[in-house]
PDB file of N, CA and C in Angstrom:
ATOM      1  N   UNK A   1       0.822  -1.190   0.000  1.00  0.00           N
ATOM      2  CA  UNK A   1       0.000   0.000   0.000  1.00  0.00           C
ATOM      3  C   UNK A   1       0.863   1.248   0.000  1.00  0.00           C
ATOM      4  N   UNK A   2       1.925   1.382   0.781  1.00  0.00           N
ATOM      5  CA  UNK A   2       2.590   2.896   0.761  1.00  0.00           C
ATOM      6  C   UNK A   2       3.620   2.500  -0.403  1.00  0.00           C
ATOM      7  N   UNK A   3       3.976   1.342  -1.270  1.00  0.00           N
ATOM      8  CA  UNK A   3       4.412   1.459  -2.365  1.00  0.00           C
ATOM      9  C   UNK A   3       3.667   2.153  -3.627  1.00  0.00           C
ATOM     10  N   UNK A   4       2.314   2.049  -3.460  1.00  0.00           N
ATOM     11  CA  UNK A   4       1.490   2.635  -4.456  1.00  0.00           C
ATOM     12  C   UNK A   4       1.017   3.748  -4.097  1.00  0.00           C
ATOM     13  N   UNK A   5       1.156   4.284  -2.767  1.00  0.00           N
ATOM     14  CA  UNK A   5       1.256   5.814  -2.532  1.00  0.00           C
ATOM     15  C   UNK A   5       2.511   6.783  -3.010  1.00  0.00           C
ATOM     16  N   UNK A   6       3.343   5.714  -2.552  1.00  0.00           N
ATOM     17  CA  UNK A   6       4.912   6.640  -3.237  1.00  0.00           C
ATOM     18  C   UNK A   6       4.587   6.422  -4.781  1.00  0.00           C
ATOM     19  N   UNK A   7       4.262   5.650  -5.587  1.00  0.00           N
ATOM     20  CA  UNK A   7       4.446   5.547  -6.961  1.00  0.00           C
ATOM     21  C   UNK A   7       3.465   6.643  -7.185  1.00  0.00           C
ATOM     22  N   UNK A   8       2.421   6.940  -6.777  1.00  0.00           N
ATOM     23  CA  UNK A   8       1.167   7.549  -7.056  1.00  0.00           C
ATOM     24  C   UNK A   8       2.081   9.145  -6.910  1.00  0.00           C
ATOM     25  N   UNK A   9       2.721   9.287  -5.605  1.00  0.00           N
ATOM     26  CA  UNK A   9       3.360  10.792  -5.646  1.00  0.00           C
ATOM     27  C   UNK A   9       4.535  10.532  -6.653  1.00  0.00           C
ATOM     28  N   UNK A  10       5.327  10.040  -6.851  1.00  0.00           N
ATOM     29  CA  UNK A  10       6.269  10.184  -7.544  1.00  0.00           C
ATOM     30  C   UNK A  10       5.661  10.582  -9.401  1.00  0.00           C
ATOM     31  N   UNK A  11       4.701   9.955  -9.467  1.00  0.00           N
ATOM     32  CA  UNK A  11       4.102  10.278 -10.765  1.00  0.00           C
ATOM     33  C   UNK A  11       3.476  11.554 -10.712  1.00  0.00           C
ATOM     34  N   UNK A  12       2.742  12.050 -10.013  1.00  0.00           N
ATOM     35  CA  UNK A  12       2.397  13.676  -9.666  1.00  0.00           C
ATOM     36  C   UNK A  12       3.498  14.815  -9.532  1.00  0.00           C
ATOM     37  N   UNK A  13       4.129  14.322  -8.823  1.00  0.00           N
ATOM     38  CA  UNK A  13       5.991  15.161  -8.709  1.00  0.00           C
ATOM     39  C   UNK A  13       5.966  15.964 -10.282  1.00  0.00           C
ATOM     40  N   UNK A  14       6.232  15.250 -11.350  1.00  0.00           N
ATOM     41  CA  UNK A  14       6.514  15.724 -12.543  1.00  0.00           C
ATOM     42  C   UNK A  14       5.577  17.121 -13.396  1.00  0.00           C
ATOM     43  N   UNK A  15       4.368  16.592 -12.638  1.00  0.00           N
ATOM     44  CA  UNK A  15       3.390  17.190 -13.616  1.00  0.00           C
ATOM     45  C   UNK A  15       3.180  18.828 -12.530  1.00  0.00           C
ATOM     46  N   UNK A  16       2.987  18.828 -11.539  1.00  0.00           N
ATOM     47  CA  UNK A  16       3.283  19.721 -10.249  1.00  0.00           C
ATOM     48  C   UNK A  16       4.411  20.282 -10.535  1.00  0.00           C
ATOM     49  N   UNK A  17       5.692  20.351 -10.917  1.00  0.00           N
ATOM     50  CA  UNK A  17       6.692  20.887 -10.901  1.00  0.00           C
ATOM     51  C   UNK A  17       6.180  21.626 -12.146  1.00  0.00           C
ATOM     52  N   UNK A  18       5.633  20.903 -13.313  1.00  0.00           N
ATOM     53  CA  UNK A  18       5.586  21.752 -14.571  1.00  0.00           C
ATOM     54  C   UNK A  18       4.526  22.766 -14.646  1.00  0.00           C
ATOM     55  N   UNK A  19       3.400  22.759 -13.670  1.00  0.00           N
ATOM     56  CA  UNK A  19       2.583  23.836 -13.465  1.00  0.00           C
ATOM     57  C   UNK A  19       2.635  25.135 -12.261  1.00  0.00           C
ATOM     58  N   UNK A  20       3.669  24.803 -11.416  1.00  0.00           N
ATOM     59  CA  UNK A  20       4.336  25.802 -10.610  1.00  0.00           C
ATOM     60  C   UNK A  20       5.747  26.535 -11.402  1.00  0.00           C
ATOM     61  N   UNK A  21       6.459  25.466 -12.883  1.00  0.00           N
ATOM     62  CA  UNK A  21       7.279  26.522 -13.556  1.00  0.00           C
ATOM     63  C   UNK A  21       6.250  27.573 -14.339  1.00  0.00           C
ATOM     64  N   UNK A  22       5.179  26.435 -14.927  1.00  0.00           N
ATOM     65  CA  UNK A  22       4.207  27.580 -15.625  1.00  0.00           C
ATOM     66  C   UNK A  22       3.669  28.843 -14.847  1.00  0.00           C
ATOM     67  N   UNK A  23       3.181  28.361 -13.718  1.00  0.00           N
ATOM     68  CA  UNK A  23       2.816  30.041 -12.752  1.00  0.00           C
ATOM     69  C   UNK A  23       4.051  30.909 -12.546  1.00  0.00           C
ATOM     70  N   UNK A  24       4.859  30.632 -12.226  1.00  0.00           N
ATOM     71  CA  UNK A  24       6.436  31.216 -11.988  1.00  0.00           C
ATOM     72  C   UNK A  24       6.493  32.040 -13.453  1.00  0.00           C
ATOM     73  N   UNK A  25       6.289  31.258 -14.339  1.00  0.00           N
ATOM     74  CA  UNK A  25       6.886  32.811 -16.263  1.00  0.00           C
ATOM     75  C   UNK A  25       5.321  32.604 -16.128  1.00  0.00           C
ATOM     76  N   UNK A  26       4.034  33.073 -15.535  1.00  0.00           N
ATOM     77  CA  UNK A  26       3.063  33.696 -15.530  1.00  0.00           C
ATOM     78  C   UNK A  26       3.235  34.984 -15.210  1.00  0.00           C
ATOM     79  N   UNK A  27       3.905  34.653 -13.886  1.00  0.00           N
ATOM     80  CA  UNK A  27       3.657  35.473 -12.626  1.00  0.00           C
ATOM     81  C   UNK A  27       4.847  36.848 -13.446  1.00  0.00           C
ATOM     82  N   UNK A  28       5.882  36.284 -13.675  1.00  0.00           N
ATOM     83  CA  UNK A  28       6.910  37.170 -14.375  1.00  0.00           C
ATOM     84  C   UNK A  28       6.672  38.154 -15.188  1.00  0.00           C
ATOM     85  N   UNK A  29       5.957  37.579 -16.041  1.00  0.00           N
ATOM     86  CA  UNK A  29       5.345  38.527 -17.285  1.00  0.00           C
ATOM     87  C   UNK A  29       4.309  39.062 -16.988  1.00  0.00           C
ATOM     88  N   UNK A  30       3.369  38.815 -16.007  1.00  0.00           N
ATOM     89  CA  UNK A  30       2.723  39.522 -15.028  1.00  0.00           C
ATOM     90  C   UNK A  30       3.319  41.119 -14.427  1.00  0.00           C
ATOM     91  N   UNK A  31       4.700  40.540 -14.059  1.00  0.00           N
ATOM     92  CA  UNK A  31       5.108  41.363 -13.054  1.00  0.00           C
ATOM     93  C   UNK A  31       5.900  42.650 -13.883  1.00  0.00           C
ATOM     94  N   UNK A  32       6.667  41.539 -14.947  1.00  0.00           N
ATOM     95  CA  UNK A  32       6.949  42.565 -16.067  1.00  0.00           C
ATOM     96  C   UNK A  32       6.000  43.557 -16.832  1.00  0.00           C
ATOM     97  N   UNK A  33       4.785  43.489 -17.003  1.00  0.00           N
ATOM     98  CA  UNK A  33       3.791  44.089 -17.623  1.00  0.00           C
ATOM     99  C   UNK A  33       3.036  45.243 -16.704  1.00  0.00           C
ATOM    100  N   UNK A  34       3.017  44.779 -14.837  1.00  0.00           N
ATOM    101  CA  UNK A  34       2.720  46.145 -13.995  1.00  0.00           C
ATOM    102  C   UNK A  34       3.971  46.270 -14.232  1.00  0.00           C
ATOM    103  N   UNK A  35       5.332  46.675 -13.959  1.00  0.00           N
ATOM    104  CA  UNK A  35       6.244  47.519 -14.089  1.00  0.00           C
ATOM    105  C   UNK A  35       6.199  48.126 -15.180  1.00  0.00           C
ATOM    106  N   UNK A  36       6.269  47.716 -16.391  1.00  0.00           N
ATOM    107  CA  UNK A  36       5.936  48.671 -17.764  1.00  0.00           C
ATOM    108  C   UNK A  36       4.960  49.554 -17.674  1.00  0.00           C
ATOM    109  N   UNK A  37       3.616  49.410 -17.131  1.00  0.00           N
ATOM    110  CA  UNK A  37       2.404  50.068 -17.061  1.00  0.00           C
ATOM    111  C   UNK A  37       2.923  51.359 -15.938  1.00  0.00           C
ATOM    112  N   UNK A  38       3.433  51.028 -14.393  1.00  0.00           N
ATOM    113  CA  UNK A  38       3.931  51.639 -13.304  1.00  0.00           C
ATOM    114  C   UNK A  38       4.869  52.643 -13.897  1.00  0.00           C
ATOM    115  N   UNK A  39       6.012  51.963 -14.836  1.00  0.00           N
ATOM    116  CA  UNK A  39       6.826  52.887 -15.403  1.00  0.00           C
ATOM    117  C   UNK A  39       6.242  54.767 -16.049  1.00  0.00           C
ATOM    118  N   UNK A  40       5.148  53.722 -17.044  1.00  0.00           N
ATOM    119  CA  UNK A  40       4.116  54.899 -17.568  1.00  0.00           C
ATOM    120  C   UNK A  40       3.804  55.626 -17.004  1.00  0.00           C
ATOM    121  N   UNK A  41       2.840  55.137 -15.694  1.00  0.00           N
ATOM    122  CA  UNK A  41       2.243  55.991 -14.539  1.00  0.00           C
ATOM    123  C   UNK A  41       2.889  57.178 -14.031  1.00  0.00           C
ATOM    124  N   UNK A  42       4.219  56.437 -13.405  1.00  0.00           N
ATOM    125  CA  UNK A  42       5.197  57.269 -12.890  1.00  0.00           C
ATOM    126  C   UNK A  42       5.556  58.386 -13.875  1.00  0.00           C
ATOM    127  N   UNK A  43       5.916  58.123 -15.427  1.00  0.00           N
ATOM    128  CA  UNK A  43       6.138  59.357 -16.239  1.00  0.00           C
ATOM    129  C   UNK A  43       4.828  59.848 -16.331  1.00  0.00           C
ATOM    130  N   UNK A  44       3.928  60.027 -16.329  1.00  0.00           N
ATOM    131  CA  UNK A  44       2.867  60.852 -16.151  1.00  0.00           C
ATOM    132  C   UNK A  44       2.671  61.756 -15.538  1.00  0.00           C
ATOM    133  N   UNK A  45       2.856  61.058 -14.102  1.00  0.00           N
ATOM    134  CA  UNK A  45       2.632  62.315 -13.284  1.00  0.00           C
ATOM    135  C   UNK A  45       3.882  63.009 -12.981  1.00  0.00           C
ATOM    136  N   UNK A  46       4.940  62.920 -13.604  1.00  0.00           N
ATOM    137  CA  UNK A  46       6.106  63.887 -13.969  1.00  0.00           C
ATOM    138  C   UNK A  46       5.844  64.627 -14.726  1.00  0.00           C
ATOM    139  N   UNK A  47       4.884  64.475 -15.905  1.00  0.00           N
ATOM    140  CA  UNK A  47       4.799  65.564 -16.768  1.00  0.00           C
ATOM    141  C   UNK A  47       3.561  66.130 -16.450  1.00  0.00           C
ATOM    142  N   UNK A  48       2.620  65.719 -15.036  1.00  0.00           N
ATOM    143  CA  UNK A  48       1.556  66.620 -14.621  1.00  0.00           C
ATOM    144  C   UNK A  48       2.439  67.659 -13.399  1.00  0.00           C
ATOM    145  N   UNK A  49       3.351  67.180 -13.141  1.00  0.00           N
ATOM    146  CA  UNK A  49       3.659  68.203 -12.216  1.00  0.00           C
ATOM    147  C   UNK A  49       4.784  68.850 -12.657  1.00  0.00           C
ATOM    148  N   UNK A  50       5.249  68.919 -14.036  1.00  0.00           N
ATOM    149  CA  UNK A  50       5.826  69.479 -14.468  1.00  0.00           C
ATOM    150  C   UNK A  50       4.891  71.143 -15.160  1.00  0.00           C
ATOM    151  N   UNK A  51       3.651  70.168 -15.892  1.00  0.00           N
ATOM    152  CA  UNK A  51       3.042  70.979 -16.453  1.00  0.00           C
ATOM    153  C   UNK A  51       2.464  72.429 -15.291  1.00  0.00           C
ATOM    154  N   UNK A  52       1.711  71.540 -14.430  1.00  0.00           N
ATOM    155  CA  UNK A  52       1.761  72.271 -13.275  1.00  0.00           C
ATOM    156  C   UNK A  52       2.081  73.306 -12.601  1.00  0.00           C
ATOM    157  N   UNK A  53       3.246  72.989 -12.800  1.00  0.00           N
ATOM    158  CA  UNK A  53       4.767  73.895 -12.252  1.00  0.00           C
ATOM    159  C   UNK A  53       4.860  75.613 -13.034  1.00  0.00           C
ATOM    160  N   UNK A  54       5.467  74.651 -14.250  1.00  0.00           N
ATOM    161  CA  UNK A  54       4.953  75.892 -15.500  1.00  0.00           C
ATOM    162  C   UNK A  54       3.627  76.458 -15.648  1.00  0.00           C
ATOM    163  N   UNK A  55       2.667  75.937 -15.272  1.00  0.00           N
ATOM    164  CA  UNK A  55       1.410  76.878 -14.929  1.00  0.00           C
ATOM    165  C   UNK A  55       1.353  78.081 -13.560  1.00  0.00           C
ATOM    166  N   UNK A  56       1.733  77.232 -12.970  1.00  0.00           N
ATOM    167  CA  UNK A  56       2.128  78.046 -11.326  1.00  0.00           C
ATOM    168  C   UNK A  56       3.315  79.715 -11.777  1.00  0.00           C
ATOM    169  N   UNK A  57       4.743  79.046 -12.389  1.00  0.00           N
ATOM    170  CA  UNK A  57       5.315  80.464 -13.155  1.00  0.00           C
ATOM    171  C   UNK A  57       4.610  81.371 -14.173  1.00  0.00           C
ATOM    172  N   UNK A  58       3.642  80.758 -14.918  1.00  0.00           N
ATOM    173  CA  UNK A  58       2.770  81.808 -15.463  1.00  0.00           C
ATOM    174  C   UNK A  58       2.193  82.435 -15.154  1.00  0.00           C
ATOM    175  N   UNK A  59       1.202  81.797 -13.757  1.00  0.00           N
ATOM    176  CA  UNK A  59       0.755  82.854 -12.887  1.00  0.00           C
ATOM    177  C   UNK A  59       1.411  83.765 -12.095  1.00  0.00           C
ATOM    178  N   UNK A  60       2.398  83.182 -11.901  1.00  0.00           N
ATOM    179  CA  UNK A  60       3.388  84.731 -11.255  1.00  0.00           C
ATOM    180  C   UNK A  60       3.845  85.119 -11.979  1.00  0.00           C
ATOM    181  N   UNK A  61       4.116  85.151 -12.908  1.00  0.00           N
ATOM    182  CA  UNK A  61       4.290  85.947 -14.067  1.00  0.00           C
ATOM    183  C   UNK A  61       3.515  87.030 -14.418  1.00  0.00           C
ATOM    184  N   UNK A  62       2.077  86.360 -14.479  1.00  0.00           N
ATOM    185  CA  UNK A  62       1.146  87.509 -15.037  1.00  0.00           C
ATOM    186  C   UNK A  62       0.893  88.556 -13.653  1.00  0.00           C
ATOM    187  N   UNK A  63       1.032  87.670 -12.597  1.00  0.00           N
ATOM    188  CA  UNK A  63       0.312  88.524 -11.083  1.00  0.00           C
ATOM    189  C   UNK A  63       1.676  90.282 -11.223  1.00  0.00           C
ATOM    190  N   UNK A  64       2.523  89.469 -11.637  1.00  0.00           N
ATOM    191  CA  UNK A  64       3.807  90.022 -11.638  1.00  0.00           C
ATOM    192  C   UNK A  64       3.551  91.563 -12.694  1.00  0.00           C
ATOM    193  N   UNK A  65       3.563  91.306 -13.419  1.00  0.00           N
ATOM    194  CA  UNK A  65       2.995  92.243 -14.271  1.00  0.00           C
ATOM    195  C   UNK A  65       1.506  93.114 -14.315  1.00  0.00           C
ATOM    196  N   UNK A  66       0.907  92.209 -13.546  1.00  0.00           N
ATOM    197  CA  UNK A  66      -0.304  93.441 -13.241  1.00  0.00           C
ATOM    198  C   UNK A  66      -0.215  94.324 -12.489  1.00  0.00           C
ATOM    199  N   UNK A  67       1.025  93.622 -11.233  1.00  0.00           N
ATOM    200  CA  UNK A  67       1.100  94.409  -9.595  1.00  0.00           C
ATOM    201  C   UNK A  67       2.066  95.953 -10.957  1.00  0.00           C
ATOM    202  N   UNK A  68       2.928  95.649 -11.852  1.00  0.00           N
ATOM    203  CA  UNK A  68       3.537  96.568 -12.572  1.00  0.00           C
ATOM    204  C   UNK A  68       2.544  97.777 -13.077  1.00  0.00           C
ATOM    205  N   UNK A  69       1.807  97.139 -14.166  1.00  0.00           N
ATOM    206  CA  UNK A  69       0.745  98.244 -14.411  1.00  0.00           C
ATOM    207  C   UNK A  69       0.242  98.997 -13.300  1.00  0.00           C
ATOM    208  N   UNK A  70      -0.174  98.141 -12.552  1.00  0.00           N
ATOM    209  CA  UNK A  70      -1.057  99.158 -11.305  1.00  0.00           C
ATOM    210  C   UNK A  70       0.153  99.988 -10.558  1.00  0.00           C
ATOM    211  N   UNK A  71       1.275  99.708 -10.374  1.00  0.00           N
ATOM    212  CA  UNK A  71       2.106 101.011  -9.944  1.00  0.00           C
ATOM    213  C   UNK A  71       1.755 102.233 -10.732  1.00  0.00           C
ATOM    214  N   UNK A  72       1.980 101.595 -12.393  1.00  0.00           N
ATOM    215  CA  UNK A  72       2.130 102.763 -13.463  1.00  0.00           C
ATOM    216  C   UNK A  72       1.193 103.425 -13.479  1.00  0.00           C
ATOM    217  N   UNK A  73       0.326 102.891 -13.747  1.00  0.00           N
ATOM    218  CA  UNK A  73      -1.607 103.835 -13.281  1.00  0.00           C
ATOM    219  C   UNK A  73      -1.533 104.287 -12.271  1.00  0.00           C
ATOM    220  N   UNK A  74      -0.963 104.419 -11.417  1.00  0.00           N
ATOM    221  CA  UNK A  74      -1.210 104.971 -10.118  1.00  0.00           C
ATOM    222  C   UNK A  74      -0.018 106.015  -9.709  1.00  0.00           C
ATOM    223  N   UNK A  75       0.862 106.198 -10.394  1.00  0.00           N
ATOM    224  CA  UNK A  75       1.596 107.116 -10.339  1.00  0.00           C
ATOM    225  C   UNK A  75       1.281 108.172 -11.708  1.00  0.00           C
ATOM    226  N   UNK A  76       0.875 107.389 -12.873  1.00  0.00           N
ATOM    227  CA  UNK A  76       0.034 108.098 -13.666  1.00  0.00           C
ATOM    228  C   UNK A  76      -1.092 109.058 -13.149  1.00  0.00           C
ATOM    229  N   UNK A  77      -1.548 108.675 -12.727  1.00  0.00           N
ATOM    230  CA  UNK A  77      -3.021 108.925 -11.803  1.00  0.00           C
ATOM    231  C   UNK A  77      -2.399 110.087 -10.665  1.00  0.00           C
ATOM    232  N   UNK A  78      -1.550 110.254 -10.491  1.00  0.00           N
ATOM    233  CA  UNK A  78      -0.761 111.187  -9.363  1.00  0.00           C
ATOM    234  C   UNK A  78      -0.105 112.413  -9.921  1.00  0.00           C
ATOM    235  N   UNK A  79       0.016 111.872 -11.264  1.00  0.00           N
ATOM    236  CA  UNK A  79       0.764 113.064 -12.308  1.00  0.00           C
ATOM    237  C   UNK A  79      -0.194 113.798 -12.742  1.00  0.00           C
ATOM    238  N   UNK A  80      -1.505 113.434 -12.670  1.00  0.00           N
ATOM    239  CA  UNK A  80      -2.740 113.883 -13.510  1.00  0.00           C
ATOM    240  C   UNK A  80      -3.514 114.534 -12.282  1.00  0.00           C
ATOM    241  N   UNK A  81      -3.032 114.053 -11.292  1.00  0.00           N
ATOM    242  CA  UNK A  81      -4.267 114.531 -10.063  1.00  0.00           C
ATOM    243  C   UNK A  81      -5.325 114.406 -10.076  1.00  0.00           C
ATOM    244  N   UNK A  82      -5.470 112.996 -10.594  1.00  0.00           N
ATOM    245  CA  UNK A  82      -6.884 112.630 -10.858  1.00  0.00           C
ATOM    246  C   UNK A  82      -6.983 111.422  -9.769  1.00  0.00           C
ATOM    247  N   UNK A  83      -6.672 110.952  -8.353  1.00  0.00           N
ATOM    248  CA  UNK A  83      -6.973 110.114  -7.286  1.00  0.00           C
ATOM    249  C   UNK A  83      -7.508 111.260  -6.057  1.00  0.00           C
ATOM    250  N   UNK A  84      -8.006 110.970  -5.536  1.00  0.00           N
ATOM    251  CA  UNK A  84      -8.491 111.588  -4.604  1.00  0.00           C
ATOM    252  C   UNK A  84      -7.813 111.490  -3.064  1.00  0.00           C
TER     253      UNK A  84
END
């Protein structure tokens, strides 16, 4: 009886090994395919917070230049004696 249990595992052994190599280059190319995707991700939101960024200097940029005008109008406005 435990001769035909060992024969019984020893014949399973083979076929078990070949479906745990198969999950193993599943799992790989699995793992390879989120890292490619992750890779993407990650450059994404580099170029959202890049874009971002450069949106943020435009706005000080422009804030920058209005606070300018409004000096100029207002010293304009002082030359003219037209503020109260």
């Amino acid at each position: 009886m435990t001769d035909n249990i060992e024969n019984l595992i020893l014949e399973h052994l083979p076929q078990l090994r070949n479906d745990i190599a198969s999950l193993r280059t599943d799992m790989h190319e699995g793992f390879r395919d989120v890292k490619l995707r992750l890779g993407s991700v990650e450059s994404a939101v580099v170029t959202v917070r890049r874009d971002a960024a450069d949106q943020m200097g435009d706005v000080v940029r422009q804030q920058l230049r209005i606070d300018q005008l409004a000096e100029r109008l207002e010293r304009i406005e002082r030359r003219l004696e037209l503020t109260s």
